[in-house]
PDB file of N, CA and C in Angstrom:
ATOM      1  N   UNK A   1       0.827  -1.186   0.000  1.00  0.00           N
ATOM      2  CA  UNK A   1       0.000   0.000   0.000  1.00  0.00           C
ATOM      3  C   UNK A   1       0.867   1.242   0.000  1.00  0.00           C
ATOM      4  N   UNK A   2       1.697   1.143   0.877  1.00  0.00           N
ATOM      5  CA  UNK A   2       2.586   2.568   0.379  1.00  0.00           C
ATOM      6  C   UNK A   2       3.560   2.891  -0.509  1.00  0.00           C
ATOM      7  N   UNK A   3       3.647   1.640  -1.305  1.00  0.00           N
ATOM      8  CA  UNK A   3       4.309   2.220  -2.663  1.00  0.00           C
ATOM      9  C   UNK A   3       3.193   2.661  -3.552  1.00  0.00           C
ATOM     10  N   UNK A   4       1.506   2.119  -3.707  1.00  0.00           N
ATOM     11  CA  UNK A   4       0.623   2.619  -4.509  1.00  0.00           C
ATOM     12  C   UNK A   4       0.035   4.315  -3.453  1.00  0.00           C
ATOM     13  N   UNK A   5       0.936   4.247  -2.688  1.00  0.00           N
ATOM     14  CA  UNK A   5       0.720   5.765  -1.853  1.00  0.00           C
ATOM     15  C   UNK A   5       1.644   6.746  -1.983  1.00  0.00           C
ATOM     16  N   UNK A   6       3.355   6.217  -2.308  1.00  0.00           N
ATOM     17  CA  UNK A   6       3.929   7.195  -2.890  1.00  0.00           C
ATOM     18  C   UNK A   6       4.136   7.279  -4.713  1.00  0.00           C
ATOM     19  N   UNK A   7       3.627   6.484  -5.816  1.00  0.00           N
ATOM     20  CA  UNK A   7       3.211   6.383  -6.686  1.00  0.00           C
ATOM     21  C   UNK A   7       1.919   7.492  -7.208  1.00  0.00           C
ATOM     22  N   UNK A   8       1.136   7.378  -5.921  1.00  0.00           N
ATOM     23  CA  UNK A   8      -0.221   8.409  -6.505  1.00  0.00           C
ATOM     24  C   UNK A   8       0.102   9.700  -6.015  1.00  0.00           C
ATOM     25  N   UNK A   9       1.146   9.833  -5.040  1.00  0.00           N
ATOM     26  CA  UNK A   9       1.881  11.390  -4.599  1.00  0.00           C
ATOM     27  C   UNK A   9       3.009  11.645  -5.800  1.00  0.00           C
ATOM     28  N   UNK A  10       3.182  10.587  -5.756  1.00  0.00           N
ATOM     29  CA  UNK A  10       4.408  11.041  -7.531  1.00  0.00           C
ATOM     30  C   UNK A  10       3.684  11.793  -8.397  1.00  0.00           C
ATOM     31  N   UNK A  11       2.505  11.219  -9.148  1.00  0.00           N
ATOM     32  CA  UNK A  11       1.363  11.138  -9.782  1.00  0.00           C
ATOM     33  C   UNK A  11       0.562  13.056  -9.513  1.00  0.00           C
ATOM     34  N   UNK A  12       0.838  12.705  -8.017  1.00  0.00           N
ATOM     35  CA  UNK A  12       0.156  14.139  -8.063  1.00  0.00           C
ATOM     36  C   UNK A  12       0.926  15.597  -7.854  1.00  0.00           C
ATOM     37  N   UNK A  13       1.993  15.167  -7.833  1.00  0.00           N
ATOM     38  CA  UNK A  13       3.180  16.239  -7.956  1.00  0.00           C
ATOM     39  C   UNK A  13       3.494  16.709  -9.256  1.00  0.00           C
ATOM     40  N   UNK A  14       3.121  15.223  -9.660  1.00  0.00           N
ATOM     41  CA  UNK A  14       3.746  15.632 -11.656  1.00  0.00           C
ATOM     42  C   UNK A  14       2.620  16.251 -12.406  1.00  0.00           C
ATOM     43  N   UNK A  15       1.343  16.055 -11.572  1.00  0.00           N
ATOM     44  CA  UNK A  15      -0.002  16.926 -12.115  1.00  0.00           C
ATOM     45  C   UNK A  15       0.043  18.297 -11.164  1.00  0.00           C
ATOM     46  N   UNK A  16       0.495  18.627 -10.521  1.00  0.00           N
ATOM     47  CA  UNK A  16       0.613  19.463 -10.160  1.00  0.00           C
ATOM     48  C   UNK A  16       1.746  20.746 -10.305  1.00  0.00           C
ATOM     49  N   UNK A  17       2.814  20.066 -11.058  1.00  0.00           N
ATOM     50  CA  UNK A  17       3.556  20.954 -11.934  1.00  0.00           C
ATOM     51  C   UNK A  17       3.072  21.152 -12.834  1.00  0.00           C
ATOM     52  N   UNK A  18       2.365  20.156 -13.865  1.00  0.00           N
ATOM     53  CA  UNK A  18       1.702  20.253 -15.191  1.00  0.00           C
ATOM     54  C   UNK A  18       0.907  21.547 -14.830  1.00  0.00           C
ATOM     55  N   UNK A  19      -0.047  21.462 -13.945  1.00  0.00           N
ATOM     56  CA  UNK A  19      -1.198  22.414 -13.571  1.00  0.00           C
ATOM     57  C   UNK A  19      -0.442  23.648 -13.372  1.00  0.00           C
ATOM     58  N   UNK A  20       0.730  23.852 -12.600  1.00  0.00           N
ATOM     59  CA  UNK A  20       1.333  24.744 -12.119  1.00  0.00           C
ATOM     60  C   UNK A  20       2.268  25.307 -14.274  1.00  0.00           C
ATOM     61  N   UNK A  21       2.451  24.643 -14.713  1.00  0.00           N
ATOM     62  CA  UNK A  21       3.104  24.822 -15.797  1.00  0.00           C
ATOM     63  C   UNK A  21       2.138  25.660 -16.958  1.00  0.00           C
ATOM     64  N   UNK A  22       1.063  24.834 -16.684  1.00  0.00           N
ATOM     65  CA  UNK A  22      -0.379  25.689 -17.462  1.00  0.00           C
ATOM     66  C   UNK A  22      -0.477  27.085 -16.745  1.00  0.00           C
ATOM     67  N   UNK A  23      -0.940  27.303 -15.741  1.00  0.00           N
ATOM     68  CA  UNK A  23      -1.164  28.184 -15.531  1.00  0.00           C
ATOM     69  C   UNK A  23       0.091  29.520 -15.792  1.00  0.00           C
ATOM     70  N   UNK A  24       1.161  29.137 -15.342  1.00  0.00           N
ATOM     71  CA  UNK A  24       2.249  30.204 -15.732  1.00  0.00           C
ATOM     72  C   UNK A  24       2.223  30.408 -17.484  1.00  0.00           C
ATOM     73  N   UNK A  25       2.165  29.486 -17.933  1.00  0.00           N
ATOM     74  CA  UNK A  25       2.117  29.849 -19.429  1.00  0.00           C
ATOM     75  C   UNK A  25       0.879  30.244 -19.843  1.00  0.00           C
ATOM     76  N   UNK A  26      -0.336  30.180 -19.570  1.00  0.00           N
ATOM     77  CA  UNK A  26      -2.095  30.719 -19.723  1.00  0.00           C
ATOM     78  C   UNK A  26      -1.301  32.792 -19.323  1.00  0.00           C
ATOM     79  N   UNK A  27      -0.629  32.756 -17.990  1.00  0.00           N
ATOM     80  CA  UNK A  27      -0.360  34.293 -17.483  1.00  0.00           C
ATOM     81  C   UNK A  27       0.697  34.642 -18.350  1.00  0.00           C
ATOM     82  N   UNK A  28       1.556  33.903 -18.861  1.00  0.00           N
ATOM     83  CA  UNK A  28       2.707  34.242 -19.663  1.00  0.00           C
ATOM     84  C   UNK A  28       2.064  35.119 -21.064  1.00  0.00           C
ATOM     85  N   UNK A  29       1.279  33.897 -21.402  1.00  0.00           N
ATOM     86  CA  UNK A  29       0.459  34.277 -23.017  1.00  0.00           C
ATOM     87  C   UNK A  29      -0.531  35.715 -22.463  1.00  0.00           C
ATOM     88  N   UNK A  30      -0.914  35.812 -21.311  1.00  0.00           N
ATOM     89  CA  UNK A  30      -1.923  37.139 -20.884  1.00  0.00           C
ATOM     90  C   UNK A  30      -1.001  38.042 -21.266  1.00  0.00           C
ATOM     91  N   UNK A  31       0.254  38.286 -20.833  1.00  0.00           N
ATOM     92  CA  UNK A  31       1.118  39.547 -20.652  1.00  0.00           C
ATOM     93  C   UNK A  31       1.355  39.492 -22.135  1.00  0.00           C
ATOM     94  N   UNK A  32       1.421  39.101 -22.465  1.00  0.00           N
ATOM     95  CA  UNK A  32       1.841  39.436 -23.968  1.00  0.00           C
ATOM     96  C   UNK A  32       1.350  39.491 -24.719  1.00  0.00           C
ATOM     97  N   UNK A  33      -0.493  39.190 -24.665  1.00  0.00           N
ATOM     98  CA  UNK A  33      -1.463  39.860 -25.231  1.00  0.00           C
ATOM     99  C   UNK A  33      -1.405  41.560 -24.850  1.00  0.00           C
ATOM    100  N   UNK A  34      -1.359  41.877 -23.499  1.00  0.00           N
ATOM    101  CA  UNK A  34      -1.496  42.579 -23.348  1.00  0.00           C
ATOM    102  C   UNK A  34      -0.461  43.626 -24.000  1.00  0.00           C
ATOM    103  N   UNK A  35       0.707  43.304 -23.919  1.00  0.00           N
ATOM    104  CA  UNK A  35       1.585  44.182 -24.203  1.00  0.00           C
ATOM    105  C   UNK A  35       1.891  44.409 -25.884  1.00  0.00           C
ATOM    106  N   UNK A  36       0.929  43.454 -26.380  1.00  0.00           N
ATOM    107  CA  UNK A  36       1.111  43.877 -27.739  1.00  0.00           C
ATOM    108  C   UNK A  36      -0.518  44.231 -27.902  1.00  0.00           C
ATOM    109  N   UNK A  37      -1.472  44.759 -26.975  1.00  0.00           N
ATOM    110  CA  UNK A  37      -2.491  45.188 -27.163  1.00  0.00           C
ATOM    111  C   UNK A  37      -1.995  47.112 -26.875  1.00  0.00           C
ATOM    112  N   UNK A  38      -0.909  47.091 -25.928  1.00  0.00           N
ATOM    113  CA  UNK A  38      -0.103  48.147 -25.630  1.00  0.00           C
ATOM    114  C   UNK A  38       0.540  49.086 -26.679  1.00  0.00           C
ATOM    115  N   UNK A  39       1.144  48.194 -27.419  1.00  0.00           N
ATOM    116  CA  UNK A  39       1.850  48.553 -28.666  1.00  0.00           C
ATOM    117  C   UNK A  39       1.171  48.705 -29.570  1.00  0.00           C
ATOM    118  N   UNK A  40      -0.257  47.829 -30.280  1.00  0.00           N
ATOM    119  CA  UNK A  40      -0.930  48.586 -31.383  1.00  0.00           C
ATOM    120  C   UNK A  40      -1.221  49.831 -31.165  1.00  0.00           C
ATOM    121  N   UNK A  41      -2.079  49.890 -29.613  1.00  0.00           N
ATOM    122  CA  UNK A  41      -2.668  51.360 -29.014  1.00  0.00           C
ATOM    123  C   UNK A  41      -1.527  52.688 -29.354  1.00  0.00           C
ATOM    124  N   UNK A  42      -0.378  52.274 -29.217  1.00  0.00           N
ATOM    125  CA  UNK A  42       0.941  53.497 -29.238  1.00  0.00           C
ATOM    126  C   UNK A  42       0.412  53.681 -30.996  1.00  0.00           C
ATOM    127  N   UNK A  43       1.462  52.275 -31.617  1.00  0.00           N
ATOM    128  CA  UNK A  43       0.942  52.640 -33.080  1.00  0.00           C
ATOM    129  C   UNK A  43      -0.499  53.481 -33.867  1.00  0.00           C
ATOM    130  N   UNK A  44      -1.357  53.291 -33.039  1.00  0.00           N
ATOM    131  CA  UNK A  44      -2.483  53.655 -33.799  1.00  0.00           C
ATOM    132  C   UNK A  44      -2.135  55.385 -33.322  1.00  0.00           C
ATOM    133  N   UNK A  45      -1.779  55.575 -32.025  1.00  0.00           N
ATOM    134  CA  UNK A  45      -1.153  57.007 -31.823  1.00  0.00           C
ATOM    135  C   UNK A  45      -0.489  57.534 -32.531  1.00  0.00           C
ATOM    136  N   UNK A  46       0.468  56.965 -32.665  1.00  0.00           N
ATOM    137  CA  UNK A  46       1.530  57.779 -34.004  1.00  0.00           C
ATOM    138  C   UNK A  46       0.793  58.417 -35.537  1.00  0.00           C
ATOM    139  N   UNK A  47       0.062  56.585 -35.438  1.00  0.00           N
ATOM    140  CA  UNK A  47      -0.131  57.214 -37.146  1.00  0.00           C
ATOM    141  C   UNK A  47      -1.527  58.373 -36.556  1.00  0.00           C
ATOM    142  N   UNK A  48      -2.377  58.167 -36.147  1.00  0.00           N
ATOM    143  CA  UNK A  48      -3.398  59.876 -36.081  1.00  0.00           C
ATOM    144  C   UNK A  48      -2.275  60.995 -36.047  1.00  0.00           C
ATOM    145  N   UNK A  49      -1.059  60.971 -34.531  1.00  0.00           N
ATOM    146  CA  UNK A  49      -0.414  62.325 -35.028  1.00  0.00           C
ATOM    147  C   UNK A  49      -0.056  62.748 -36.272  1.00  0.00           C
ATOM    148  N   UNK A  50       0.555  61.694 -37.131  1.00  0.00           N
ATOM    149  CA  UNK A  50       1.106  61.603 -38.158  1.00  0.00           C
ATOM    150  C   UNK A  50       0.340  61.725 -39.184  1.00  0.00           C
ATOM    151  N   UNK A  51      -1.226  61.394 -39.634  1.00  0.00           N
ATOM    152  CA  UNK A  51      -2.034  61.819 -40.674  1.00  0.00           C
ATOM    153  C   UNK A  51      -2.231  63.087 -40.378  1.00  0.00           C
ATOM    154  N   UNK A  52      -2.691  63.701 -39.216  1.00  0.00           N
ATOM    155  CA  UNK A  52      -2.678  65.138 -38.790  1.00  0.00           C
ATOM    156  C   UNK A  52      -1.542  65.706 -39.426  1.00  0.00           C
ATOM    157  N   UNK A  53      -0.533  65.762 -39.033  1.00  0.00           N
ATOM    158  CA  UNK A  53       0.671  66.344 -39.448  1.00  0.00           C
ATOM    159  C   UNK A  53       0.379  66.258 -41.049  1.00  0.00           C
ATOM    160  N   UNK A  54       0.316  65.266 -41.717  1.00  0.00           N
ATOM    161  CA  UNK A  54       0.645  65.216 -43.160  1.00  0.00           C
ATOM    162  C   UNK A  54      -0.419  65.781 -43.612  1.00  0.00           C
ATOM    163  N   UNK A  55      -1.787  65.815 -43.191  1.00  0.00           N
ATOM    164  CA  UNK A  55      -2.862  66.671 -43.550  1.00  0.00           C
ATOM    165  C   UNK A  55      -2.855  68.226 -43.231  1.00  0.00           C
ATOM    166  N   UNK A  56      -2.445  68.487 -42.120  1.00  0.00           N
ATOM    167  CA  UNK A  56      -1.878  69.509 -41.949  1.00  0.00           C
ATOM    168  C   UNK A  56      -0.852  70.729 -42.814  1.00  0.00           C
ATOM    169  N   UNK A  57       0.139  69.577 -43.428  1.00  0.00           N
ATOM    170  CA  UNK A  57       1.060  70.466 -44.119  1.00  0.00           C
ATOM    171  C   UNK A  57       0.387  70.068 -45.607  1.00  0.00           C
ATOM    172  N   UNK A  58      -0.597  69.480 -45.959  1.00  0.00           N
ATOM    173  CA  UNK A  58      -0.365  68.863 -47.472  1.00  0.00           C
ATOM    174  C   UNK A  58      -1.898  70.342 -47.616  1.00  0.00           C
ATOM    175  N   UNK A  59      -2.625  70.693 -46.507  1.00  0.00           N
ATOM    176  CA  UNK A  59      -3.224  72.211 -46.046  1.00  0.00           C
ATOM    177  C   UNK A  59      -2.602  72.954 -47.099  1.00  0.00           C
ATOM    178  N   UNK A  60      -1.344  72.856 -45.688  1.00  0.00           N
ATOM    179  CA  UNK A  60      -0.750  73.954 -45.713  1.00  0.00           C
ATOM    180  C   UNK A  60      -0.006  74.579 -47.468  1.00  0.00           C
ATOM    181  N   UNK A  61       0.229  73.468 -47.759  1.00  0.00           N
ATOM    182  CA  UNK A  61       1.002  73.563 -49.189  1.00  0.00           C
ATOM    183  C   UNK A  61      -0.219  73.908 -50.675  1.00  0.00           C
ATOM    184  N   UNK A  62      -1.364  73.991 -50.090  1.00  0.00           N
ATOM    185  CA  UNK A  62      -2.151  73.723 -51.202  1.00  0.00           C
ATOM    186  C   UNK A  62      -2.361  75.437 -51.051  1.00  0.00           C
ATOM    187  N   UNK A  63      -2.912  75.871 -49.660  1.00  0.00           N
ATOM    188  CA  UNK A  63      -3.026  77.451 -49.924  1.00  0.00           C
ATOM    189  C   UNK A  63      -2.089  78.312 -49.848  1.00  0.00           C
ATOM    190  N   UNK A  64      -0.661  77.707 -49.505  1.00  0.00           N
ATOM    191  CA  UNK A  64       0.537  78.409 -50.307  1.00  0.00           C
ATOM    192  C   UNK A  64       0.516  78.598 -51.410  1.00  0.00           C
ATOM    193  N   UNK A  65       0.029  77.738 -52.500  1.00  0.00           N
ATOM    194  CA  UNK A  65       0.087  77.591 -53.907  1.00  0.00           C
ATOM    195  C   UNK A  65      -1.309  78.657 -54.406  1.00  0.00           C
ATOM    196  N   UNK A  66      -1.838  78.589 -53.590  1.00  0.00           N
ATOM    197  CA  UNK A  66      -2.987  79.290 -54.232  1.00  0.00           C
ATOM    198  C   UNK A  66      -2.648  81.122 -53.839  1.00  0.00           C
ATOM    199  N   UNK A  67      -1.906  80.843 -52.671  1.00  0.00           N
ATOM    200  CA  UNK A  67      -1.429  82.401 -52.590  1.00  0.00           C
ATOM    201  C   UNK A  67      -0.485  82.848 -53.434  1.00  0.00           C
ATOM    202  N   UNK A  68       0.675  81.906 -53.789  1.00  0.00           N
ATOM    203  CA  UNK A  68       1.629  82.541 -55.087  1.00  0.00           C
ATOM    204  C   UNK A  68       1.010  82.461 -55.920  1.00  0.00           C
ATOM    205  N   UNK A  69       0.068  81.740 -56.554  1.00  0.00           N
ATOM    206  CA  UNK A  69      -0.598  81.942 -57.573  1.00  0.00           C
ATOM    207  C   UNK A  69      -1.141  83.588 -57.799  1.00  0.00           C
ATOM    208  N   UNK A  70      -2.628  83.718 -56.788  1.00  0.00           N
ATOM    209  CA  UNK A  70      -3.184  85.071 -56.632  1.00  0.00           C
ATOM    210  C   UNK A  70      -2.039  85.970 -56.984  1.00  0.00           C
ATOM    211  N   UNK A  71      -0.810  85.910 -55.549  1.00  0.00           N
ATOM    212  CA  UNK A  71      -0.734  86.806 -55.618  1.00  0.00           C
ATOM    213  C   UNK A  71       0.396  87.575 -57.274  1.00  0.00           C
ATOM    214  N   UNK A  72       0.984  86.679 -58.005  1.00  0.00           N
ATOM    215  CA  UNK A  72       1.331  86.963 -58.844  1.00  0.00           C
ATOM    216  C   UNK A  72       0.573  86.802 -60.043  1.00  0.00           C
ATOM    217  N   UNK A  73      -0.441  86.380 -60.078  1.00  0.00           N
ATOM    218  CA  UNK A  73      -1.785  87.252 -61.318  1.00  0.00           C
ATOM    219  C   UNK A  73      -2.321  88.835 -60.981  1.00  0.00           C
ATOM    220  N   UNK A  74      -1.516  88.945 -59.561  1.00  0.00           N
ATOM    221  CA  UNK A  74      -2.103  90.611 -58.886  1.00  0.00           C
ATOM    222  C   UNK A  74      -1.257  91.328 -59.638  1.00  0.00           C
ATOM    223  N   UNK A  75      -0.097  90.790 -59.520  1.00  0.00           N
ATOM    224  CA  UNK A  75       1.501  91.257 -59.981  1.00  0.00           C
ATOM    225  C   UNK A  75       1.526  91.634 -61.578  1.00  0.00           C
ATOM    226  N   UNK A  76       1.333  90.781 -61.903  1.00  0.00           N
ATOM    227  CA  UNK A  76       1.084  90.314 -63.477  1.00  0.00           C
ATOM    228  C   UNK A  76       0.088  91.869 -64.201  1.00  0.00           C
ATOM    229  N   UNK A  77      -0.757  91.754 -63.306  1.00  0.00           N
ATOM    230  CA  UNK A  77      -2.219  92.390 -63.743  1.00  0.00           C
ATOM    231  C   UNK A  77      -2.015  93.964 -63.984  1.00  0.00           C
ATOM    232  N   UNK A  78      -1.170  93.989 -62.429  1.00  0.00           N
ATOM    233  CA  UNK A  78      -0.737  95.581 -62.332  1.00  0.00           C
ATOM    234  C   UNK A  78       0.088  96.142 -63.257  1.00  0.00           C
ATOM    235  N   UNK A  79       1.530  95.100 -63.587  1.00  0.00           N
ATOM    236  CA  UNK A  79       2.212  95.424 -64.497  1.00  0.00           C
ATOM    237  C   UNK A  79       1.471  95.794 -65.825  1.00  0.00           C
ATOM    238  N   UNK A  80       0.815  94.765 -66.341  1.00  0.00           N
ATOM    239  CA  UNK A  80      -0.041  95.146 -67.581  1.00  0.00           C
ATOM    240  C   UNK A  80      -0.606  96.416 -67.544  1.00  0.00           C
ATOM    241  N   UNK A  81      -1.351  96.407 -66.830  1.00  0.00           N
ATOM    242  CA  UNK A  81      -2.286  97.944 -66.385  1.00  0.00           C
ATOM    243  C   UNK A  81      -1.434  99.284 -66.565  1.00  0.00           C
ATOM    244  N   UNK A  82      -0.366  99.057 -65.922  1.00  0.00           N
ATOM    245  CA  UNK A  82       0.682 100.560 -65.820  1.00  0.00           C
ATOM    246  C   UNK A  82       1.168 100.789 -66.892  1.00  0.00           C
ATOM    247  N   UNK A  83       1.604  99.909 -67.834  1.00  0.00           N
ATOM    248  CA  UNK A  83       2.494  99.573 -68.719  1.00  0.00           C
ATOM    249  C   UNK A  83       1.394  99.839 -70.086  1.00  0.00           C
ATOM    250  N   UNK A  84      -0.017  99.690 -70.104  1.00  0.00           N
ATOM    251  CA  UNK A  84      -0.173  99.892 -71.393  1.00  0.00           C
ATOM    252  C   UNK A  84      -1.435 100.893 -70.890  1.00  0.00           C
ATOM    253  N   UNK A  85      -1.923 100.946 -69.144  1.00  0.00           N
ATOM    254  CA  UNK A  85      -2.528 102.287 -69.863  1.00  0.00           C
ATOM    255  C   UNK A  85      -1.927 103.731 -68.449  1.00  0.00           C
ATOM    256  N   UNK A  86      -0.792 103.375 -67.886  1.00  0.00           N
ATOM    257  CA  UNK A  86      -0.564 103.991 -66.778  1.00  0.00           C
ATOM    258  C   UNK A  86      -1.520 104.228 -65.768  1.00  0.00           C
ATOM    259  N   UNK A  87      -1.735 102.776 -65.272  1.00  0.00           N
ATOM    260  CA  UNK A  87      -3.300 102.763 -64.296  1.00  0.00           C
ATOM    261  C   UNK A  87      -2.784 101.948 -63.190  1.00  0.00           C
ATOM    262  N   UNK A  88      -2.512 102.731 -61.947  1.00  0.00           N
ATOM    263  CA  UNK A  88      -2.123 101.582 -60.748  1.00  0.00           C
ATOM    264  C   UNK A  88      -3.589 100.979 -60.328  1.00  0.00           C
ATOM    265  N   UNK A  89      -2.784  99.822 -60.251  1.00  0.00           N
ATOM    266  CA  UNK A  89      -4.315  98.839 -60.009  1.00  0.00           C
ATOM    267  C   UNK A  89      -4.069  98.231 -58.607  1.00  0.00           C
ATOM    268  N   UNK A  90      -5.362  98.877 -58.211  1.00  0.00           N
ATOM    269  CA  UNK A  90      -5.647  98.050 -56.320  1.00  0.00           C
ATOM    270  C   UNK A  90      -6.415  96.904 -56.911  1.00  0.00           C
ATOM    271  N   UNK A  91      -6.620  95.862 -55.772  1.00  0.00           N
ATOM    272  CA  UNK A  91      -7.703  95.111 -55.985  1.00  0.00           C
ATOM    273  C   UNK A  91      -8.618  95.233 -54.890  1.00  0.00           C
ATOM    274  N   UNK A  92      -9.339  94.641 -55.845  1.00  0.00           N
ATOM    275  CA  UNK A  92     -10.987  94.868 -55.005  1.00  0.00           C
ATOM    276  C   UNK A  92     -11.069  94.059 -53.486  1.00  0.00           C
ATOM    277  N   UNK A  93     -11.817  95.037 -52.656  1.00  0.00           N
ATOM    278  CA  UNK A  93     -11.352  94.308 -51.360  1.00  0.00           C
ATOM    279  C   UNK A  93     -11.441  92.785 -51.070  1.00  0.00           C
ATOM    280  N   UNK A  94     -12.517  92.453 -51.958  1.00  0.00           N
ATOM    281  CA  UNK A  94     -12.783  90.662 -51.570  1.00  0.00           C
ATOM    282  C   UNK A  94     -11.253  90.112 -51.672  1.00  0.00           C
ATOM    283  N   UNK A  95     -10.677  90.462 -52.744  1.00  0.00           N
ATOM    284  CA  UNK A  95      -9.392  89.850 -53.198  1.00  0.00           C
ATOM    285  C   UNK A  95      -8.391  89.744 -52.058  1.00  0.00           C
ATOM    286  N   UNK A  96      -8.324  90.922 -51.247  1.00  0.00           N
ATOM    287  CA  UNK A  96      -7.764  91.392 -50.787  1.00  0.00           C
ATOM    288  C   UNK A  96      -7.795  91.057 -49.148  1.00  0.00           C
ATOM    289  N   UNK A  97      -9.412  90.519 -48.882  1.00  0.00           N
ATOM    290  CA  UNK A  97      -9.757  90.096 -48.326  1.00  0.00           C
ATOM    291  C   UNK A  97      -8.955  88.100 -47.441  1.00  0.00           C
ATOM    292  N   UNK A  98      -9.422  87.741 -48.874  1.00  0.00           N
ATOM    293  CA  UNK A  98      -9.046  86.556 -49.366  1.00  0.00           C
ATOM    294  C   UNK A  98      -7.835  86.529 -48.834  1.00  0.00           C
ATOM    295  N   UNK A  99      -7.040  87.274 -49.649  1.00  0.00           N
ATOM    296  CA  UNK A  99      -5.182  86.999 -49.534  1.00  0.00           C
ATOM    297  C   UNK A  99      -4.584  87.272 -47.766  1.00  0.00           C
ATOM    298  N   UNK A 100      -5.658  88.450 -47.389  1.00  0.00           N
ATOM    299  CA  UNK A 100      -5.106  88.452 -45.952  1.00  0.00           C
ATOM    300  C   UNK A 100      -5.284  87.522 -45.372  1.00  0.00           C
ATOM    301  N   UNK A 101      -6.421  86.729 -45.189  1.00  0.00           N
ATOM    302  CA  UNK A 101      -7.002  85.622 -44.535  1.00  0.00           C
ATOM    303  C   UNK A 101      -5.973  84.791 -44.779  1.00  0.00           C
ATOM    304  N   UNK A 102      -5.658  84.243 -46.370  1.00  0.00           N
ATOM    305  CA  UNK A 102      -4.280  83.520 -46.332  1.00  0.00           C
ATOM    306  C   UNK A 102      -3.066  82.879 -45.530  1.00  0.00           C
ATOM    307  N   UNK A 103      -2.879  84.745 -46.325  1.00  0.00           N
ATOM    308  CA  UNK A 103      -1.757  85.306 -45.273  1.00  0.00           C
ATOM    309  C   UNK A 103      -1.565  84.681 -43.915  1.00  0.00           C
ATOM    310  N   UNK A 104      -2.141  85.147 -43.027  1.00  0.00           N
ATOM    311  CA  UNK A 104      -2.774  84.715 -41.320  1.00  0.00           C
ATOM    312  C   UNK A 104      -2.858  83.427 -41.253  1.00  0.00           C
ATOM    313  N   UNK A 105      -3.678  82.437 -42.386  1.00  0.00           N
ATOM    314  CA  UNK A 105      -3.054  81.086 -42.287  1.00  0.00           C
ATOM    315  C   UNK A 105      -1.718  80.934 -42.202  1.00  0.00           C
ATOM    316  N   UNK A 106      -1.014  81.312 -43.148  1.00  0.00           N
ATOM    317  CA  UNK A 106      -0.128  80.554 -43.288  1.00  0.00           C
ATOM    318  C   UNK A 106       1.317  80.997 -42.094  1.00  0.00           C
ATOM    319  N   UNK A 107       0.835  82.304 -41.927  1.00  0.00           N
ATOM    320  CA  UNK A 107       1.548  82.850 -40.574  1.00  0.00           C
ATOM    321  C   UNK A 107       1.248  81.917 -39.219  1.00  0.00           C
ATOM    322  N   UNK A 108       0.687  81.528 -39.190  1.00  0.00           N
ATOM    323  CA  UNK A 108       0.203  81.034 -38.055  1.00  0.00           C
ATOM    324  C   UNK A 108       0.437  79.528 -37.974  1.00  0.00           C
ATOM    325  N   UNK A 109       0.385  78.751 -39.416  1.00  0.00           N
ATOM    326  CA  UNK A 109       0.700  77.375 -39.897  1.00  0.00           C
ATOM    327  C   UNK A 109       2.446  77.319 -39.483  1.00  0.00           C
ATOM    328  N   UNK A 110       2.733  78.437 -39.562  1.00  0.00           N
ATOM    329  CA  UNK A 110       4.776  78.609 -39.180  1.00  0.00           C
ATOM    330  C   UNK A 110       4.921  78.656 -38.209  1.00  0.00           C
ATOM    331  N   UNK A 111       4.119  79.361 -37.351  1.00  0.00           N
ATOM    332  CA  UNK A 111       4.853  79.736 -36.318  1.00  0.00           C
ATOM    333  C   UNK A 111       4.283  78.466 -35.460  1.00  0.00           C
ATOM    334  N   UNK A 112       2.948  77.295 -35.665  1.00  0.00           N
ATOM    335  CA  UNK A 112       3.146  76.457 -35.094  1.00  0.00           C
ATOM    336  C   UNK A 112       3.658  75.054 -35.032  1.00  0.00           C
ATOM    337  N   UNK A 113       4.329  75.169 -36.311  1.00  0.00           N
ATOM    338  CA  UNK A 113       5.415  74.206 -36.886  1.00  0.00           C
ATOM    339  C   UNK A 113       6.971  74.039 -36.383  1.00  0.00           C
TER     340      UNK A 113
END
């Protein structure tokens, strides 16, 4: 009887590491769900800063372009004007309007860059 008594304590030591072996590896596999539930969360951070940013400047670059544009058809316009009938040419306030507003974007797009 007490070899089928230290046989079923063998028995239950070696199930009891097994059990003990599961469970550390069940908590092993937790942490490292977690920590790569950690790491998408960062990633998904980056890229929003990062579409911001690129939306931000790809903004920023489109009403730059539209301000050198304006403002050298202003340029353009005046020259013509002086040149064939000696007429300084303002523009009309909307225009003028417009370009300041710009302007103030894009002042403001710098200085928080």
């Amino acid at each position: 009887i007490n070899t089928n008594n230290s046989i079923n304590n063998s028995n239950n030591s070696n199930i009891n590491r097994v059990a003990n072996n599961i469970v550390d590896q069940a908590r092993i596999e937790r942490e490292i769900r977690q920590l790569n539930r950690i790491q998408i969360n960062k990633c998904i951070i980056i890229q929003k800063i990062l579409r911001g940013y690129l939306s931000r400047l790809k903004q920023f670059k489109a009403i730059r372009q539209l301000l050198d544009k304006q403002l050298n058809d202003i340029s353009q316009l005046a020259i013509v004007l002086l040149k064939t009938k000696g007429i300084n040419y303002y523009p009309p306030i909307q225009i003028t309007t417009e370009l300041t507003r710009n302007i103030i974007f894009i002042s403001k797009s710098n200085s928080q860059d």
